[in-house]
Every structure is written in structure tokens, then in C-alpha cells.
C-alpha atoms as a PDB file:
ATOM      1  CA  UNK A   1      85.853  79.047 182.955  1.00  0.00           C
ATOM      2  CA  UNK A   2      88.411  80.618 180.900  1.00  0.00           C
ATOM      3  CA  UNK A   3      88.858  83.370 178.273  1.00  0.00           C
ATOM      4  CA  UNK A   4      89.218  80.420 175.883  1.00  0.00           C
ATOM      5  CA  UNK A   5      86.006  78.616 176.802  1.00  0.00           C
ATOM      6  CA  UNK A   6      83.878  82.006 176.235  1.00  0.00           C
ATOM      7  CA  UNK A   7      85.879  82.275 172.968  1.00  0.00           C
ATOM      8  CA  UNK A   8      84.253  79.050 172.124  1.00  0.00           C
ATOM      9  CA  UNK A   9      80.920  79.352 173.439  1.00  0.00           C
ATOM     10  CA  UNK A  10      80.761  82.555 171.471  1.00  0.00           C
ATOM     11  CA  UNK A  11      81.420  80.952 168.659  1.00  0.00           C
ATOM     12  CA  UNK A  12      79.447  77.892 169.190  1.00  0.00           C
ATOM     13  CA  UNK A  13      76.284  80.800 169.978  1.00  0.00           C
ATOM     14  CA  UNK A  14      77.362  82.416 165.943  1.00  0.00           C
ATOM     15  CA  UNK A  15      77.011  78.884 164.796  1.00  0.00           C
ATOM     16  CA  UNK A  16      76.490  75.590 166.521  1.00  0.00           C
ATOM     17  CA  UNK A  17      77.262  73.730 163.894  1.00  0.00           C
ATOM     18  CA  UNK A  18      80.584  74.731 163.661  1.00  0.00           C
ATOM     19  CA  UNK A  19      83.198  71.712 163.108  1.00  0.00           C
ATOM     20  CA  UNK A  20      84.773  71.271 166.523  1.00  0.00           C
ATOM     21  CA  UNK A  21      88.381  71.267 164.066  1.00  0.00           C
ATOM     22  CA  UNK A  22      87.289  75.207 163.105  1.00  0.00           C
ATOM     23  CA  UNK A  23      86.785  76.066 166.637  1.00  0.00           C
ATOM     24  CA  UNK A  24      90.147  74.694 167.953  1.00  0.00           C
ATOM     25  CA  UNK A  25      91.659  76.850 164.930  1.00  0.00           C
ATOM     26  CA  UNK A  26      90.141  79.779 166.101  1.00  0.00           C
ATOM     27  CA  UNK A  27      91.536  79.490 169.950  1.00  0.00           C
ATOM     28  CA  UNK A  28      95.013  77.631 169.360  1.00  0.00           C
ATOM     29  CA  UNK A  29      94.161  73.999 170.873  1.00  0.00           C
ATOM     30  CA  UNK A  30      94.033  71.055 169.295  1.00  0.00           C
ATOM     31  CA  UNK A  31      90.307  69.466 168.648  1.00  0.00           C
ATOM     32  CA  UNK A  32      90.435  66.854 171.610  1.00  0.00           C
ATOM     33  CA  UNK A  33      91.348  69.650 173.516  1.00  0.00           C
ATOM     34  CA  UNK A  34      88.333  71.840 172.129  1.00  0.00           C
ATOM     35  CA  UNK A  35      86.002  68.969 172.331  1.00  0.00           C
ATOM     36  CA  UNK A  36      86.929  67.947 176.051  1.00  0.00           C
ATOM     37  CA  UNK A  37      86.428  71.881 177.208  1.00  0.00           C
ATOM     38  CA  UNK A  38      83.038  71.890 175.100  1.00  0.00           C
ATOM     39  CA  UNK A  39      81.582  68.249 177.422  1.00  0.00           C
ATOM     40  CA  UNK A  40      82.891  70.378 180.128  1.00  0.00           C
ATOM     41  CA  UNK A  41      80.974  73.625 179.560  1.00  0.00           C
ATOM     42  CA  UNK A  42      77.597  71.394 178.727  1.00  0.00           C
ATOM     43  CA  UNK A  43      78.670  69.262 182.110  1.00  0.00           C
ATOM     44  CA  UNK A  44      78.639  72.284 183.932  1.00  0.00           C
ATOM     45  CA  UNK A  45      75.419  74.081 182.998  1.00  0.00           C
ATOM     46  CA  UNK A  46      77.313  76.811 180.756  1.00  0.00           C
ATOM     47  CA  UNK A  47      76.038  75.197 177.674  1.00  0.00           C
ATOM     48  CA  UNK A  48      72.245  74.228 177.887  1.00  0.00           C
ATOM     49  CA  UNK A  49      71.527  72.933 174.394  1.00  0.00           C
ATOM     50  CA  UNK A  50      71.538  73.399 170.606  1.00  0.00           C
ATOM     51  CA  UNK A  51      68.752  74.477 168.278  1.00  0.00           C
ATOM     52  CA  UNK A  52      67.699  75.731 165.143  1.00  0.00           C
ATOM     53  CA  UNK A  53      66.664  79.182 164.566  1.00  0.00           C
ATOM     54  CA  UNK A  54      62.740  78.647 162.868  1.00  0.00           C
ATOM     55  CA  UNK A  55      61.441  81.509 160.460  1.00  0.00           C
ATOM     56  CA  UNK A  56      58.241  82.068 161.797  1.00  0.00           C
ATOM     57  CA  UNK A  57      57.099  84.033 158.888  1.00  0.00           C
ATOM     58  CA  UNK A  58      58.022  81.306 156.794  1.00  0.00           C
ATOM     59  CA  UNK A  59      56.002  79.262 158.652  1.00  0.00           C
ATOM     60  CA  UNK A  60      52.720  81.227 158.349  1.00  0.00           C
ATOM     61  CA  UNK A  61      53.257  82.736 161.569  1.00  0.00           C
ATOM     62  CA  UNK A  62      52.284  86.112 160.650  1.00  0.00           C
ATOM     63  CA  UNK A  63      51.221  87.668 164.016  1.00  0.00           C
ATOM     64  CA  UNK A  64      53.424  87.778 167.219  1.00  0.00           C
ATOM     65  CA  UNK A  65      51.925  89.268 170.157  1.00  0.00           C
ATOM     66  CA  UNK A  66      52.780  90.217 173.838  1.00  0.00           C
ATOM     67  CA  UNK A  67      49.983  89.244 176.048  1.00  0.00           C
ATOM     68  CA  UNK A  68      49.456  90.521 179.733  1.00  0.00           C
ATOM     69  CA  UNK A  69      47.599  88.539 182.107  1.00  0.00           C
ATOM     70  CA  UNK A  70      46.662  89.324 185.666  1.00  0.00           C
ATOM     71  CA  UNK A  71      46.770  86.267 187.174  1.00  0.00           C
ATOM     72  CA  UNK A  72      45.380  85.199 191.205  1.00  0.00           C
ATOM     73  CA  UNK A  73      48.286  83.646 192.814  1.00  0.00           C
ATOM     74  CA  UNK A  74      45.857  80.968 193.716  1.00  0.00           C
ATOM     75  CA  UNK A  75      45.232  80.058 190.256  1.00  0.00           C
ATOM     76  CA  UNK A  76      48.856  79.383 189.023  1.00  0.00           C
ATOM     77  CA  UNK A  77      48.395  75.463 189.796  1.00  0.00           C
ATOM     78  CA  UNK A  78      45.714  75.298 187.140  1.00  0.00           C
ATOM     79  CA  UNK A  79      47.333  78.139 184.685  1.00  0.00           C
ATOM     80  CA  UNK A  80      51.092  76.507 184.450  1.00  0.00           C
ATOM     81  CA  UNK A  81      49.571  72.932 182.582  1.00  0.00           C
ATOM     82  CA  UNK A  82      47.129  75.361 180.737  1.00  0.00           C
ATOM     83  CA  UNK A  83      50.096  77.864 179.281  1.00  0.00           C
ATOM     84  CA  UNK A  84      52.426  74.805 178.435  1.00  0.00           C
ATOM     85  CA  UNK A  85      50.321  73.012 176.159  1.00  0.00           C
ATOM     86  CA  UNK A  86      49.591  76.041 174.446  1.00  0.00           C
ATOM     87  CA  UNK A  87      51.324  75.693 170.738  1.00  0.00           C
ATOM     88  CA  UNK A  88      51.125  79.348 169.928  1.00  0.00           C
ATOM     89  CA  UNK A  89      52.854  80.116 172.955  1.00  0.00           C
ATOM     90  CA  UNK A  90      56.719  80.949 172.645  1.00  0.00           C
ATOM     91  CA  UNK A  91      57.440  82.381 176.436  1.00  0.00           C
ATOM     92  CA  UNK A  92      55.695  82.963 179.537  1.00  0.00           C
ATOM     93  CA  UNK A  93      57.417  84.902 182.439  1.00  0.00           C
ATOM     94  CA  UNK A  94      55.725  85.710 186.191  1.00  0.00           C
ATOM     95  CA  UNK A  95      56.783  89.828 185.629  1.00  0.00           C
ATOM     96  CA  UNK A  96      55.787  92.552 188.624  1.00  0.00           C
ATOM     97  CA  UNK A  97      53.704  95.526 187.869  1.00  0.00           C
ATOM     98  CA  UNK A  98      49.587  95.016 187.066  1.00  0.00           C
ATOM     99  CA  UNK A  99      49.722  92.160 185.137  1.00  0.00           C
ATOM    100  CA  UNK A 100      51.403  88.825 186.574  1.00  0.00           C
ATOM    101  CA  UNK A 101      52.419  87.048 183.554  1.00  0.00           C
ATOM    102  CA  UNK A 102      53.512  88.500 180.588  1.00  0.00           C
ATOM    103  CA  UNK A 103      53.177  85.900 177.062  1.00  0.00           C
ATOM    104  CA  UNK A 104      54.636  85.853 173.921  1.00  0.00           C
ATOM    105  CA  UNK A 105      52.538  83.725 171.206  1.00  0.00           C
ATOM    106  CA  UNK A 106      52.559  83.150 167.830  1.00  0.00           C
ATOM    107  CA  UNK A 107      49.361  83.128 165.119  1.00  0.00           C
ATOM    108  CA  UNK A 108      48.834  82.303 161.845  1.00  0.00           C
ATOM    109  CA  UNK A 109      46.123  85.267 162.199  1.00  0.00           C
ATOM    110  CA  UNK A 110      44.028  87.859 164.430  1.00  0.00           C
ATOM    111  CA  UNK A 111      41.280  85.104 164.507  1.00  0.00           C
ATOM    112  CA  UNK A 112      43.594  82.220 166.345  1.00  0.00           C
ATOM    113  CA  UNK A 113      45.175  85.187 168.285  1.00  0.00           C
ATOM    114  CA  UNK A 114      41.335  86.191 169.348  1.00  0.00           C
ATOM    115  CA  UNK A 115      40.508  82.495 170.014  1.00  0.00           C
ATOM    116  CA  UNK A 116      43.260  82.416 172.283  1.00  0.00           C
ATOM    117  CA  UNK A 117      43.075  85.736 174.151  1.00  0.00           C
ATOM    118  CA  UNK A 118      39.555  84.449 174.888  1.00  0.00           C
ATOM    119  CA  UNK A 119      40.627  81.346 176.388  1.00  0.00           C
ATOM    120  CA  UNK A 120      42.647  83.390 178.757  1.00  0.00           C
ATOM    121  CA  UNK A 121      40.505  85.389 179.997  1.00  0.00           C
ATOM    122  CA  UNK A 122      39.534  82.501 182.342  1.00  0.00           C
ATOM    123  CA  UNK A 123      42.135  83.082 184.299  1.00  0.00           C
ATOM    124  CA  UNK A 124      41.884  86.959 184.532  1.00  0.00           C
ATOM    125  CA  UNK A 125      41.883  89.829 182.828  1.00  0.00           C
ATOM    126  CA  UNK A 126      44.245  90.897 179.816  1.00  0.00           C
ATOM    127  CA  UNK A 127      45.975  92.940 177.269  1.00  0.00           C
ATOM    128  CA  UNK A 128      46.834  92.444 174.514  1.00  0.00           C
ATOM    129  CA  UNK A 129      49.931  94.125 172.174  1.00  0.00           C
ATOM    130  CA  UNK A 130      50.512  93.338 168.272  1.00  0.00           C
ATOM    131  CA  UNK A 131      53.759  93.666 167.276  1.00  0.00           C
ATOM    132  CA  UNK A 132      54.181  95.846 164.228  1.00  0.00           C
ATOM    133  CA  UNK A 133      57.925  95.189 163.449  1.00  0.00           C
ATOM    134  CA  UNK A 134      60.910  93.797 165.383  1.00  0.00           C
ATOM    135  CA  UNK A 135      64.093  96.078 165.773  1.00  0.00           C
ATOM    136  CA  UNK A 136      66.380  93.788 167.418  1.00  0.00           C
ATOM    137  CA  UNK A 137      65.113  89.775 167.303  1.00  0.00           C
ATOM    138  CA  UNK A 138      65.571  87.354 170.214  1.00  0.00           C
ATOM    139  CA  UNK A 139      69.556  86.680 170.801  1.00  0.00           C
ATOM    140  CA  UNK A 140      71.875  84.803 172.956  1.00  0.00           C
ATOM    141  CA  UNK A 141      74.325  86.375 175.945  1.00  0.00           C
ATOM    142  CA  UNK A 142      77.552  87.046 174.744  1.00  0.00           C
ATOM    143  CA  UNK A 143      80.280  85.444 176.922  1.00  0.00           C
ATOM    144  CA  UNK A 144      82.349  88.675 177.215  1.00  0.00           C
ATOM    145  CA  UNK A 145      86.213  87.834 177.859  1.00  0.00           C
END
């Protein structure tokens, strides 16, 4: 990997969309050229997919919340099938310190968020934290040259 191909998966981060023929202006090369070094960087891991960025609030998703679970070791066979098919649920990450899992969910309100902290709790006790406002929203690496 090149200065050129974190030039375009910088770009391609700002906008995926972007016509392949505006990247190639942007780093000098010519758009088979841009194209062939984009199937490269997907080929080789660099580039794991495209997406669209959802407003949750514009969905009706009016709550986002951070909950801690301390989880038994023993139980994560049962609790990984349980957290996936979860809806509200955006992340999950196995963390250190006194709680084992750390979520991030979604809810339309307190009462789904409730519903869901109670379903949970079979797996072990946990805390919840409402977030109040967002300072700096969920963003991609930069590929720094």
C-alpha cells in the first residue's frame, strides 16, 4: 500500500459513492488504474465494505445507551446467539475492568430500553448509561500518508 491508495481510501471513507473517474482526478491515474488499485485494496482486506450512514433519530430511535454487563465466561456460548439477534443492538465488545461486555443499543424509548435491560439481566448483572448528547459521532480511521 501506497500514499496513493490511502489517498483513495480516504476519499472513498468522505464518500463511497464517489465516481471512480473523480477519484483518479484527485490522485493523477487514469480510472482503470484507480479501479484496479480499489479491487486490490478490497482483495486485500484494506477495504471491508460500503454502507450508508442511517439517521437514527430520523428513524424514531430516540434513545442510545451504553450497557455494561458482567458476564460468566461460561455463559458466552449461550450470550453470543442471544446479543446477535438483538435489533436494538448496534455493538457489543468483550472490554476488561468489572463488567465483561460493554453494548451499545438503540430504542425508540425508556420502555423498549427497560424491556431489554431486563432481558439481560439473565446473564448477569448490569448498568446502564443514557446518552444525553454526542460530541463526536462514530467515524472511520483515516489512512494517514
Amino acid at each position: 500500500m501506497d500514499e496513493i491508495d490511502r489517498k483513495i481510501m480516504n476519499l472513498l471513507r468522505e464518500n463511497a459513492r464517489m465516481p471512480i473517474k473523480e477519484i483518479a482526478e484527485h490522485v493523477f491515474l487514469s480510472s482503470p488504474a484507480v479501479s484496479a488499485r480499489i479491487t486490490n485494496l478490497e482483495k486485500h482486506g484494506y477495504i471491508a465494505g460500503y454502507h450508508a450512514v442511517l439517521n437514527p433519530m430520523a428513524l424514531g430511535y430516540y434513545i442510545k445507551a451504553f450497557i455494561c454487563l458482567e458476564l460468566d465466561p461460561q455463559d458466552k456460548k449461550e450470550f453470543y446467539p442471544f446479543i446477535q439477534n438483538q435489533e436494538h443492538v448496534i455493538e457489543c465488545n468483550c472490554v476488561t475492568g468489572d463488567y465483561s461486555m460493554l453494548i451499545e443499543g438503540l430504542f425508540h424509548t425508556t420502555d423498549e430500553l427497560d424491556q431489554f435491560v431486563n432481558a439481560l439481566q439473565q446473564f448477569g448483572k448490569t448498568r446502564t448509561l443514557i446518552v444525553f448528547s454526542t460530541s463526536v459521532e462514530h467515524r472511520e480511521i483515516t489512512c494517514y500518508t
